[in-house]
Protein backbone atom coordinates (compact mmCIF):
# COMPACT_ATOMS: atom_id res chain seq x y z
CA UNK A 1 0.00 0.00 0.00
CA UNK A 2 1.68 3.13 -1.44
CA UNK A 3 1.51 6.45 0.21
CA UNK A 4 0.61 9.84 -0.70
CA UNK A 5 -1.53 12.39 0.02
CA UNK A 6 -4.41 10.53 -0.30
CA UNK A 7 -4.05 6.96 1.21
CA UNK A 8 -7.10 5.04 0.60
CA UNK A 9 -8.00 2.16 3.47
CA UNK A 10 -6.64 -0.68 4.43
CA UNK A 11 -8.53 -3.93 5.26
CA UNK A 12 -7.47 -7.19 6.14
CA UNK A 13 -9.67 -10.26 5.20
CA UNK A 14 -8.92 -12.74 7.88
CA UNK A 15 -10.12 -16.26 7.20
CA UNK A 16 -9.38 -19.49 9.58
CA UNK A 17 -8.53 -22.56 7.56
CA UNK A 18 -10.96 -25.46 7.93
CA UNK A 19 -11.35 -24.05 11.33
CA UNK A 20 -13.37 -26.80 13.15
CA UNK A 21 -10.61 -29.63 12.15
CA UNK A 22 -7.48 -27.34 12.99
CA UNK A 23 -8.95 -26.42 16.23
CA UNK A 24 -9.40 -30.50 16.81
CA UNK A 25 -5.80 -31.00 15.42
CA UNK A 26 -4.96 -27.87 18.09
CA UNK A 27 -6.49 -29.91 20.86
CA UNK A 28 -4.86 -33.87 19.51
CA UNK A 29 -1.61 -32.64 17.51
CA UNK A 30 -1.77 -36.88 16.40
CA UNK A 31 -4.43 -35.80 14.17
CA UNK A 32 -2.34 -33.92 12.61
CA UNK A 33 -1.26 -34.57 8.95
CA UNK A 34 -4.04 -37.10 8.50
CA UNK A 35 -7.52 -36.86 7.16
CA UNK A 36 -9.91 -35.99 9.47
CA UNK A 37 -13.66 -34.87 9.16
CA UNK A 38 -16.01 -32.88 11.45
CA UNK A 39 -19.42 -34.29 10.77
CA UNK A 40 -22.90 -33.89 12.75
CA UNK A 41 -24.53 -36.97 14.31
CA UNK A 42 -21.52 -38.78 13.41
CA UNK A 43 -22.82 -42.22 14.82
CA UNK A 44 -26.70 -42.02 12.72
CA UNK A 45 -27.57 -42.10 9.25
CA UNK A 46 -27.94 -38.14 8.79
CA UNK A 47 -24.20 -37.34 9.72
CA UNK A 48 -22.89 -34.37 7.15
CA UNK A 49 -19.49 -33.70 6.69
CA UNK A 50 -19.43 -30.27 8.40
CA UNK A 51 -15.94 -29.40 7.25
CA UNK A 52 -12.57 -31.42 6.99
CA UNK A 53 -8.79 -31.07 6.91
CA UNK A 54 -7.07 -30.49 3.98
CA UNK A 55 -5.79 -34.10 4.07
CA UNK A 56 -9.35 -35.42 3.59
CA UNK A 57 -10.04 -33.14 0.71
CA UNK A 58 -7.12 -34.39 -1.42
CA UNK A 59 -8.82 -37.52 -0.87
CA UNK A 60 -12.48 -36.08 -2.04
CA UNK A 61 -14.08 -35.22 1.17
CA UNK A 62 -15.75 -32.29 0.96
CA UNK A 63 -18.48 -30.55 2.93
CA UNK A 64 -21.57 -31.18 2.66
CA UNK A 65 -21.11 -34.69 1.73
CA UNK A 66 -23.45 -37.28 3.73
CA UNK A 67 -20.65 -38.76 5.77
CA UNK A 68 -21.22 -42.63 4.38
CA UNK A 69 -20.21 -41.41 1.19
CA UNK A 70 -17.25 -39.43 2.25
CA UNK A 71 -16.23 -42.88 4.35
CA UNK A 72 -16.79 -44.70 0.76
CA UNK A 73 -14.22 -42.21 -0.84
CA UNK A 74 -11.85 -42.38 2.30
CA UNK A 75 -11.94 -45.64 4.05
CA UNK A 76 -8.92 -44.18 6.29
CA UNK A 77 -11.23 -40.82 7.52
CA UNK A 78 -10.89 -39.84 11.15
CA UNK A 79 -14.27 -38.51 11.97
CA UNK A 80 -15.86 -36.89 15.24
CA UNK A 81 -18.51 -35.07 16.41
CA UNK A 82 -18.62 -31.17 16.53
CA UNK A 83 -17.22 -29.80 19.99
CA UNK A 84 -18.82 -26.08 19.41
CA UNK A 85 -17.88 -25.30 22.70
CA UNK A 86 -13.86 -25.73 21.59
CA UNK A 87 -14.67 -23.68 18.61
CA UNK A 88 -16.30 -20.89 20.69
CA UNK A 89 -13.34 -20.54 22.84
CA UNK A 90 -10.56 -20.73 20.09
CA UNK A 91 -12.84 -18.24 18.27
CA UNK A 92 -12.52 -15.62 21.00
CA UNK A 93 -8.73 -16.58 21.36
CA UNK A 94 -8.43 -15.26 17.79
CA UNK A 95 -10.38 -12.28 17.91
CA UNK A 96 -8.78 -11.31 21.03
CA UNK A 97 -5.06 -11.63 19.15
CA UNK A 98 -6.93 -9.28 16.04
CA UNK A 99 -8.03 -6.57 18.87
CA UNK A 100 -4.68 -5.98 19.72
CA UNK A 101 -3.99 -4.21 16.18
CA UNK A 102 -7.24 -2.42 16.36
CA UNK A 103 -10.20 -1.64 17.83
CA UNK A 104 -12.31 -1.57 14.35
CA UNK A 105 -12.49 -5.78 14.27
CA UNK A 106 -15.80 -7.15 12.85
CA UNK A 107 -16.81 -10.60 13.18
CA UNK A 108 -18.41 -11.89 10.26
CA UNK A 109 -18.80 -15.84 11.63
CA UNK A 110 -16.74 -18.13 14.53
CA UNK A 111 -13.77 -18.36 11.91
CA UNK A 112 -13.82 -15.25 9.76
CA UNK A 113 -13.94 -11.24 10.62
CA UNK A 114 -12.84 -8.13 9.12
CA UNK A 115 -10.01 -5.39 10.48
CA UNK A 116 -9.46 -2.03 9.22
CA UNK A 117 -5.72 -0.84 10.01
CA UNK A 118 -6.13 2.83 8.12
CA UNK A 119 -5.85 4.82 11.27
CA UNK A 120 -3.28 2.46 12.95
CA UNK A 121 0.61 2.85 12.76
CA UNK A 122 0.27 -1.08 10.84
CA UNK A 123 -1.24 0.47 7.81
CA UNK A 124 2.38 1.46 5.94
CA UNK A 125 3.07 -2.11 6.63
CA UNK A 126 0.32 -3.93 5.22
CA UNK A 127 2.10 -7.16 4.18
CA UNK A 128 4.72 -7.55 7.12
CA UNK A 129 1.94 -7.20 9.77
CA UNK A 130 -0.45 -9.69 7.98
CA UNK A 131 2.84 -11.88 7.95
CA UNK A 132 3.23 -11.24 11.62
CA UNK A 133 -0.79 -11.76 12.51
CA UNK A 134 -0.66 -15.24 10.55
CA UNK A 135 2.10 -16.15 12.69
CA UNK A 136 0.99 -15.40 15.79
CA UNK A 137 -2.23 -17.59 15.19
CA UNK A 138 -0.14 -20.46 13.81
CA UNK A 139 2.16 -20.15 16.72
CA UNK A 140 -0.20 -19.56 19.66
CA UNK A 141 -3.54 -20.91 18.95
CA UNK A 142 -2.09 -23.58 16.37
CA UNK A 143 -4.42 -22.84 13.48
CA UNK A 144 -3.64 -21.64 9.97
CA UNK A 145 -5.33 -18.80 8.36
CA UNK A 146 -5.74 -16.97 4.83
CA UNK A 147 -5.45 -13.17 5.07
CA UNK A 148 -6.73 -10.86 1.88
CA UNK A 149 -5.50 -7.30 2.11
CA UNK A 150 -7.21 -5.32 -0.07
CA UNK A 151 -9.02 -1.26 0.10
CA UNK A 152 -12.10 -2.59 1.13
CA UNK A 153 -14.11 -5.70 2.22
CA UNK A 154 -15.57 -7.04 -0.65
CA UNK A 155 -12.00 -7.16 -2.50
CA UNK A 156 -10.13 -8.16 1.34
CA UNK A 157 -13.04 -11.06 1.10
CA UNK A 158 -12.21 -12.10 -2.73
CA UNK A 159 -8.60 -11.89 -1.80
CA UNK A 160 -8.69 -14.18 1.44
CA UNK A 161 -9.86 -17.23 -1.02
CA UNK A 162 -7.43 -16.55 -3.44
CA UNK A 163 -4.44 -18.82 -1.57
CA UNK A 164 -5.49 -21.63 0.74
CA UNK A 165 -4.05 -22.59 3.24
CA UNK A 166 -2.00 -20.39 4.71
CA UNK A 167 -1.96 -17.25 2.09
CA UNK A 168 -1.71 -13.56 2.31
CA UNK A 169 -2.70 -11.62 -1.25
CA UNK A 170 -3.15 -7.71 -1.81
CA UNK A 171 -5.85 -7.30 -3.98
CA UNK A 172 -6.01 -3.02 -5.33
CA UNK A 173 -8.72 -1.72 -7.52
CA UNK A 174 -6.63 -1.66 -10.35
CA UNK A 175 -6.01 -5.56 -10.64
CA UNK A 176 -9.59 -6.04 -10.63
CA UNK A 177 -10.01 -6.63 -14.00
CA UNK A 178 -6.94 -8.64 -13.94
CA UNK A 179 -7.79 -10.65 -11.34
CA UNK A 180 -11.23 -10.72 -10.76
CA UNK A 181 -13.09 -10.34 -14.33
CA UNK A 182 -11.82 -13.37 -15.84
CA UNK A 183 -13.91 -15.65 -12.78
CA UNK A 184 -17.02 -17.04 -13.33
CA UNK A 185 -19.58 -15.23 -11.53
CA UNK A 186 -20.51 -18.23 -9.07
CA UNK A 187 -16.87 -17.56 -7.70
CA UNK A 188 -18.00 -13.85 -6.51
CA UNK A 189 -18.70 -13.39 -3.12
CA UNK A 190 -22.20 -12.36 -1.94
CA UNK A 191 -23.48 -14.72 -5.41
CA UNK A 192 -25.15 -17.53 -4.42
CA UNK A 193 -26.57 -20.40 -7.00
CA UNK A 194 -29.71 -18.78 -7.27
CA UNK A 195 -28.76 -15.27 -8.02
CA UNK A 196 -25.65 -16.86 -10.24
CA UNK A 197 -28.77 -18.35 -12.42
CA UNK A 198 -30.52 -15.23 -12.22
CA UNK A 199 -27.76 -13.41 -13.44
CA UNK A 200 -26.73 -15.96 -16.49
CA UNK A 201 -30.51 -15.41 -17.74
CA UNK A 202 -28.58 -11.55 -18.27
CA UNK A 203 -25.72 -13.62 -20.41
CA UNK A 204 -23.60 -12.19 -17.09
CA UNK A 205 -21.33 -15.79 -17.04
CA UNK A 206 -17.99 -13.78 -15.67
CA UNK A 207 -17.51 -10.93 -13.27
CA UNK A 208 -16.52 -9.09 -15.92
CA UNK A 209 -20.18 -9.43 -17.23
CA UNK A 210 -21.31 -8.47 -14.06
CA UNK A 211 -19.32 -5.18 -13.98
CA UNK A 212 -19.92 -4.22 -17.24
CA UNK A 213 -24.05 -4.89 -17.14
CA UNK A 214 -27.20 -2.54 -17.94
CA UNK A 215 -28.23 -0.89 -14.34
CA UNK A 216 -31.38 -1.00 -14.83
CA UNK A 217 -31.63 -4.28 -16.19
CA UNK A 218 -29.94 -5.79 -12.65
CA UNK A 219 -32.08 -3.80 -10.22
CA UNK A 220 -35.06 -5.37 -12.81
CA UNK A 221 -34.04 -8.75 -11.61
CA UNK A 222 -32.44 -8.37 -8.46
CA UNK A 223 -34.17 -5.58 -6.67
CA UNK A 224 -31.49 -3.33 -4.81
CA UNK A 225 -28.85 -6.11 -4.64
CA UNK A 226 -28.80 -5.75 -8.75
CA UNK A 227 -26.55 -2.51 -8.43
CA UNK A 228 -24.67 -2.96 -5.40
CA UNK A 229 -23.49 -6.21 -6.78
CA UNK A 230 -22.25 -4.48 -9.75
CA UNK A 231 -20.26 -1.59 -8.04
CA UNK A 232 -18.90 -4.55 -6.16
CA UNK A 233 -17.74 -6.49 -9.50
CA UNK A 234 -15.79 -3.13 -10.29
CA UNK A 235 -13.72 -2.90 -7.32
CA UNK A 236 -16.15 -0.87 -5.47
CA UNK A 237 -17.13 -1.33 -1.83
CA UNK A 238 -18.21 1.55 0.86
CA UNK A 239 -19.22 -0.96 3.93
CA UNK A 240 -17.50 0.01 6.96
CA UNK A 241 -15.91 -2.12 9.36
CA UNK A 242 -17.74 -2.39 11.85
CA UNK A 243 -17.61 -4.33 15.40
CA UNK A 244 -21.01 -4.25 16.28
CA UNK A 245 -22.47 -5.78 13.54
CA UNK A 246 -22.12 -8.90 14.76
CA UNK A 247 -24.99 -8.32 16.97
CA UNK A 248 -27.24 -8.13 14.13
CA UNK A 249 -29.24 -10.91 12.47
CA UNK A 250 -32.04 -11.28 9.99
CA UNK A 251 -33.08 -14.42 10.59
CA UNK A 252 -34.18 -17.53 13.32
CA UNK A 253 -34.64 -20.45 12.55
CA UNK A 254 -34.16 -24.27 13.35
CA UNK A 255 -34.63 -27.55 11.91
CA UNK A 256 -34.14 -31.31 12.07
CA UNK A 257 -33.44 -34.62 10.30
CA UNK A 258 -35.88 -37.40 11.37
CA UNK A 259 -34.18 -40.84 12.12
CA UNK A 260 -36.08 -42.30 9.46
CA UNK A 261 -37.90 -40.97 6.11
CA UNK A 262 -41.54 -40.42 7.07
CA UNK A 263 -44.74 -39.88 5.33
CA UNK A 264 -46.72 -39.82 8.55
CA UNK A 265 -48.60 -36.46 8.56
CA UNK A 266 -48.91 -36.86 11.64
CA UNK A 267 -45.39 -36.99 12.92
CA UNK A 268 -44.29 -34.55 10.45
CA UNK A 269 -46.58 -31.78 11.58
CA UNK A 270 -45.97 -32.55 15.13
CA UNK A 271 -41.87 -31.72 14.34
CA UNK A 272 -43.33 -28.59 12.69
CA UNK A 273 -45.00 -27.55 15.95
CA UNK A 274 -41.85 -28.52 18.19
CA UNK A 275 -39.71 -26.57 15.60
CA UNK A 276 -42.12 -23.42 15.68
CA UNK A 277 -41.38 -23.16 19.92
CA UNK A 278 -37.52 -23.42 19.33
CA UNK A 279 -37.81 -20.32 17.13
CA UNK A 280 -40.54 -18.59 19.06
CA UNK A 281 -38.25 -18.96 22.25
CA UNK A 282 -35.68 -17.54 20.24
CA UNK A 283 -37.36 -14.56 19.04
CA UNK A 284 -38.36 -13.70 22.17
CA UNK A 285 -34.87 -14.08 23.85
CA UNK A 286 -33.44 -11.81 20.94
CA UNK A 287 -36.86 -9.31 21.39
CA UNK A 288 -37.73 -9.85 17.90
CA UNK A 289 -40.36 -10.55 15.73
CA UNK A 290 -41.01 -12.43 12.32
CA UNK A 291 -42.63 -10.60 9.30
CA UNK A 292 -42.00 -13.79 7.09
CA UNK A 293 -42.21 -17.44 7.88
CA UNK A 294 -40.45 -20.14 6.05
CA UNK A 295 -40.61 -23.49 5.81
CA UNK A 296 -37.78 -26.17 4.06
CA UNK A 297 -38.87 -29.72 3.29
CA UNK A 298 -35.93 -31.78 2.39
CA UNK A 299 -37.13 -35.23 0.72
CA UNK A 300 -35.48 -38.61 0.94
CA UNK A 301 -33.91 -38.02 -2.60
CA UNK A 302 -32.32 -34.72 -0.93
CA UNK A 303 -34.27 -32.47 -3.25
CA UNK A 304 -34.80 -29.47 -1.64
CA UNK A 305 -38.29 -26.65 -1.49
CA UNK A 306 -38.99 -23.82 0.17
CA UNK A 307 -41.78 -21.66 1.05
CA UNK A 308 -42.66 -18.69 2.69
CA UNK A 309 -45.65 -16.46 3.86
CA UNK A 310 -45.75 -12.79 5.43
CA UNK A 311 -47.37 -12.54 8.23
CA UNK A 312 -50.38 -9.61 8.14
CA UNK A 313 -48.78 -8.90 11.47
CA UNK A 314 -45.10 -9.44 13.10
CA UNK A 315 -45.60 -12.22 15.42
CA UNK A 316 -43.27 -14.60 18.11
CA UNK A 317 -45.72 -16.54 19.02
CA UNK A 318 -45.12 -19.95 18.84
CA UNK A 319 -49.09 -21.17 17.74
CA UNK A 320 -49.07 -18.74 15.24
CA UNK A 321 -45.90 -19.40 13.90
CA UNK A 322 -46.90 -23.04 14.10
CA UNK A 323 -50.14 -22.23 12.43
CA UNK A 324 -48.43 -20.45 9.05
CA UNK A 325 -45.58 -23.46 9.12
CA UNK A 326 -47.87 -26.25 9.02
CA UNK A 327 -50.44 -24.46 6.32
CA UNK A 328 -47.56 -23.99 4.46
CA UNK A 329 -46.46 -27.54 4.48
CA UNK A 330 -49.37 -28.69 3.61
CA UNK A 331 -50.17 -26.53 0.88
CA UNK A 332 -46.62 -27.63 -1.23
CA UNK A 333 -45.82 -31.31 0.49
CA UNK A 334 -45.70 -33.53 -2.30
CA UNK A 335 -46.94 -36.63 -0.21
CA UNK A 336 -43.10 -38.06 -0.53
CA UNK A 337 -40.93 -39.18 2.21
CA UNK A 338 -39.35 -36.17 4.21
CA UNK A 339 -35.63 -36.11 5.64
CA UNK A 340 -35.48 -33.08 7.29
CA UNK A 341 -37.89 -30.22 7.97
CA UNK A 342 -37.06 -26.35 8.63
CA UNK A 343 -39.03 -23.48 10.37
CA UNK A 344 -37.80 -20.09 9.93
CA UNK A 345 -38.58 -16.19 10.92
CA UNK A 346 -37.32 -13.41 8.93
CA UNK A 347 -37.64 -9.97 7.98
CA UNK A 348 -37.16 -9.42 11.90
CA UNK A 349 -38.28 -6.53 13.60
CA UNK A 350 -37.80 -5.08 17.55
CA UNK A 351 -40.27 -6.06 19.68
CA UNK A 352 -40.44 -1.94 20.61
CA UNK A 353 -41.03 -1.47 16.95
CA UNK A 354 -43.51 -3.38 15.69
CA UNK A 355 -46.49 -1.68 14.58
CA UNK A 356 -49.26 -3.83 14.67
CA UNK A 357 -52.16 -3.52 11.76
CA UNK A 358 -55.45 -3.35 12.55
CA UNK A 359 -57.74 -5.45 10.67
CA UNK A 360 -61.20 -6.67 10.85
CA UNK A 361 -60.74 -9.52 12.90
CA UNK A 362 -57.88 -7.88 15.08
CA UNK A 363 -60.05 -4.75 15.93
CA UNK A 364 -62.29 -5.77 18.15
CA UNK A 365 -59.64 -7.49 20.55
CA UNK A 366 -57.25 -4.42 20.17
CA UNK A 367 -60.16 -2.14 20.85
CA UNK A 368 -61.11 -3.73 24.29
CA UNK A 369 -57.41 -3.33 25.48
CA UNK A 370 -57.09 0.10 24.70
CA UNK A 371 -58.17 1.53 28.11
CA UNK A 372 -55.85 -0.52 29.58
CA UNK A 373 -52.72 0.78 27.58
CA UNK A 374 -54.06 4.00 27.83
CA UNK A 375 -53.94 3.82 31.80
CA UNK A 376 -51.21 2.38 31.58
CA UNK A 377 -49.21 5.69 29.68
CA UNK A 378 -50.84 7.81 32.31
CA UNK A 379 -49.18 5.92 35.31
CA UNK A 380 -45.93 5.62 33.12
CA UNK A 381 -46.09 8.72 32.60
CA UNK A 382 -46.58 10.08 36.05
CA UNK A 383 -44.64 7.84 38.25
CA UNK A 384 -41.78 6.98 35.33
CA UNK A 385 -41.17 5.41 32.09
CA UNK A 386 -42.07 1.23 32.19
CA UNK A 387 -43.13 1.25 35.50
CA UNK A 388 -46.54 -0.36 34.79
CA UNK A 389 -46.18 -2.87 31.51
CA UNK A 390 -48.36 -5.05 30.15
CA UNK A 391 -47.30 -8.97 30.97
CA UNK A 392 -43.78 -9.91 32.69
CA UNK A 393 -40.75 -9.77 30.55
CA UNK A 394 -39.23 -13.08 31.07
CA UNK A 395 -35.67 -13.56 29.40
CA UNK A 396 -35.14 -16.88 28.69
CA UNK A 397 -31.91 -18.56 28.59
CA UNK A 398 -31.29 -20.25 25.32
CA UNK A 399 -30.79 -24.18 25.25
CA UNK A 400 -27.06 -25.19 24.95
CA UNK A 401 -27.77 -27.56 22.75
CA UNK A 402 -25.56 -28.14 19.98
CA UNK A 403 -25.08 -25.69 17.26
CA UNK A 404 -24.33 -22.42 15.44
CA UNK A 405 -26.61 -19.68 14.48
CA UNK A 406 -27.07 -17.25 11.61
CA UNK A 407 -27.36 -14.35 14.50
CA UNK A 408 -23.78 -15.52 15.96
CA UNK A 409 -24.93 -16.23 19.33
CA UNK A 410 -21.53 -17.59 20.21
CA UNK A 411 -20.15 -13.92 19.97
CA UNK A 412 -23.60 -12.52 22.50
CA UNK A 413 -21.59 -12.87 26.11
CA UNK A 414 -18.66 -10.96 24.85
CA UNK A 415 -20.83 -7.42 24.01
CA UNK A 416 -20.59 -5.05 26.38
CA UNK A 417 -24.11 -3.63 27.74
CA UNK A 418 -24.53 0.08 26.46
């Protein structure tokens, strides 16, 4: 990163390398070297490869295989369960040796986050302290990482994946078309395989495409995302780095694998129900609500729908959740077998915020409690702010079962209150 009178930013890309195996290797250095695979419900019939050591992939293991077939491809796999309590407390371990070169470190998962060294004396030495931050992780935590340095986070991102394991790459605008052009689009991060299809309908089959599309055309097909992704395919990228971000989420949701392909209506929409109080617990934990439900059905031949409804009003109640779940399966189950069924809430909103919209058949129950709220305001405001509220606000702990989470709950005990 050159100087002058105008030094643009620098931002590091930092990105752990098959993070739940090296932090098992970490822990049993005799794993180390040989193939080894993380994989959930290791012992049943519905154990996924989660992720796996480089060793396995030369051999063909990759994630998400369905972990009979990766034993098929690698008779000599070392597999075990996911210890997520290990991978929280390496995860901090790292972060914590990040914070020391800045404050402006944002988390973007357990084994991936974003620093910006622009206002720190490390920013004339880029390279040398990427060199030195790679080190430190190898040497003290034992786990190898990828490290993009680039002027912003999209290219830092794109420049992380570049060399694997262990790489550091600067990525500047001007290599972009270099560089980043000449990939297929499906290799662009923030493209999934549903917007990559989208896109191809556009004859956009590089990122070079991408860049050089109609506007109009994009935001036509991909709402808002449509342009942003663009300035993004031309080196372009204004998101700040920022810490607290990790505290935000869009969605909750959970779902499960049955033991056995069912058909049993029955059984299925019973899961539903027990699936709908997970996330309602959830959303009220968080103090959130869901605008949109959705629903996955996985069938026994792993094909995949999904299906969602908006909800007239935000809701985290567990019935009604329930409720637009199961009408939803119904509705768009096939009759087939079912592997695994999801519930999810999205388009979240704060409890405090949600406006709730009257309707016909909501009226007449809303209209009853008005008094009430209305005394209730008057005490408030006489005798202070939330003295008097409505119910008991009951903050429930969440289960430690098992698991990550889109809203990076393993990161919640670290924030500081406010």
């Amino acid at each position: 990163m050159t100087a002058g009178k105008q030094k643009g930013r620098v931002i590091f890309h930092i990105d752990m390398n098959s993070f739940y195996a090296s932090v098992e290797m970490a822990y049993d250095p005799s794993l180390s070297g040989r193939p080894l695979a993380i994989a959930g419900n290791a012992k049943e019939r519905k154990g996924i490869v989660v992720t796996c050591s480089y060793e396995a992939r030369a051999r063909g293991v990759k994630p998400p295989m369905p972990l009979w077939e990766a034993k098929r491809i690698c008779p000599e796999l070392i597999v075990k369960a996911p210890n997520f309590d290990r991978y929280r407390s390496s995860s901090k371990e790292m972060f914590q040796v990040l914070r020391e070169y800045t404050d402006l470190v944002e988390p973007v998962s357990i084994d991936e986050g974003y620093m910006d060294l622009t206002q720190t004396p490390y920013r004339d030495q880029a390279y040398e302290t990427a060199v030195k931050i790679q080190k430190r992780l190898q040497k003290e935590l034992l786990l190898p990482s990828s490290i993009g340095i680039a002027p912003n986070k999209f290219l830092a991102k794109m420049a992380s994946d570049m060399k694997k394991p262990l790489g550091i790459t600067i990525l500047r605008k001007r290599e972009v078309p270099q560089l980043l052009w000449p990939l297929d689009i499906s290799e662009m991060y923030g493209v999934g395989q549903k917007t990559a299809e989208k896109l191809k309908t556009l004859q956009i089959e590089k990122i070079g495409d991408l860049a050089a599309a109609d506007e109009h055309a994009l935001k036509q097909l991909l709402g808002i995302n449509g342009p942003r992704l663009k300035r993004r395919a031309n080196g372009i990228d204004l998101g700040e780095v920022d810490p607290d971000r990790i505290y935000e989420f869009k969605s909750v949701g959970n779902s499960s694998t049955l033991p056995y392909d069912s058909t049993d209506e029955r059984e299925l929409t019973g899961l539903i129900d027990k699936l709908s109080v997970s996330v309602s617990n959830r959303l009220k934990r968080k103090e959130v609500m869901a605008s949109k439900i959705f629903i996955m059905i996985r069938y026994a031949d792993w094909t995949n729908i999904t299906r969602s409804k908006t909800l007239l009003n935000p809701s985290d109640a567990a019935d009604e959740i329930a409720n637009e779940a199961k009408a939803l399966f119904k509705r768009h189950w096939r009759g087939n077998a079912v592997r695994l069924l999801g519930v999810t809430g999205t388009d979240l909103v704060k409890r405090k915020e949600a406006v709730k919209q009257l309707d016909l058949f909501s009226f007449q129950e809303d209209a009853k409690e008005e008094p009430i709220q209305k005394l209730m305001e008057k005490l408030n405001e006489k005798y202070g702010t939330d003295l008097i509220q409505k119910g008991i606000k009951i903050v429930k702990k969440e289960s430690n079962t098992s698991g990550t989470s889109f809203n990076k709950d393993f990161f919640q005990d670290g924030r500081k209150d406010q």
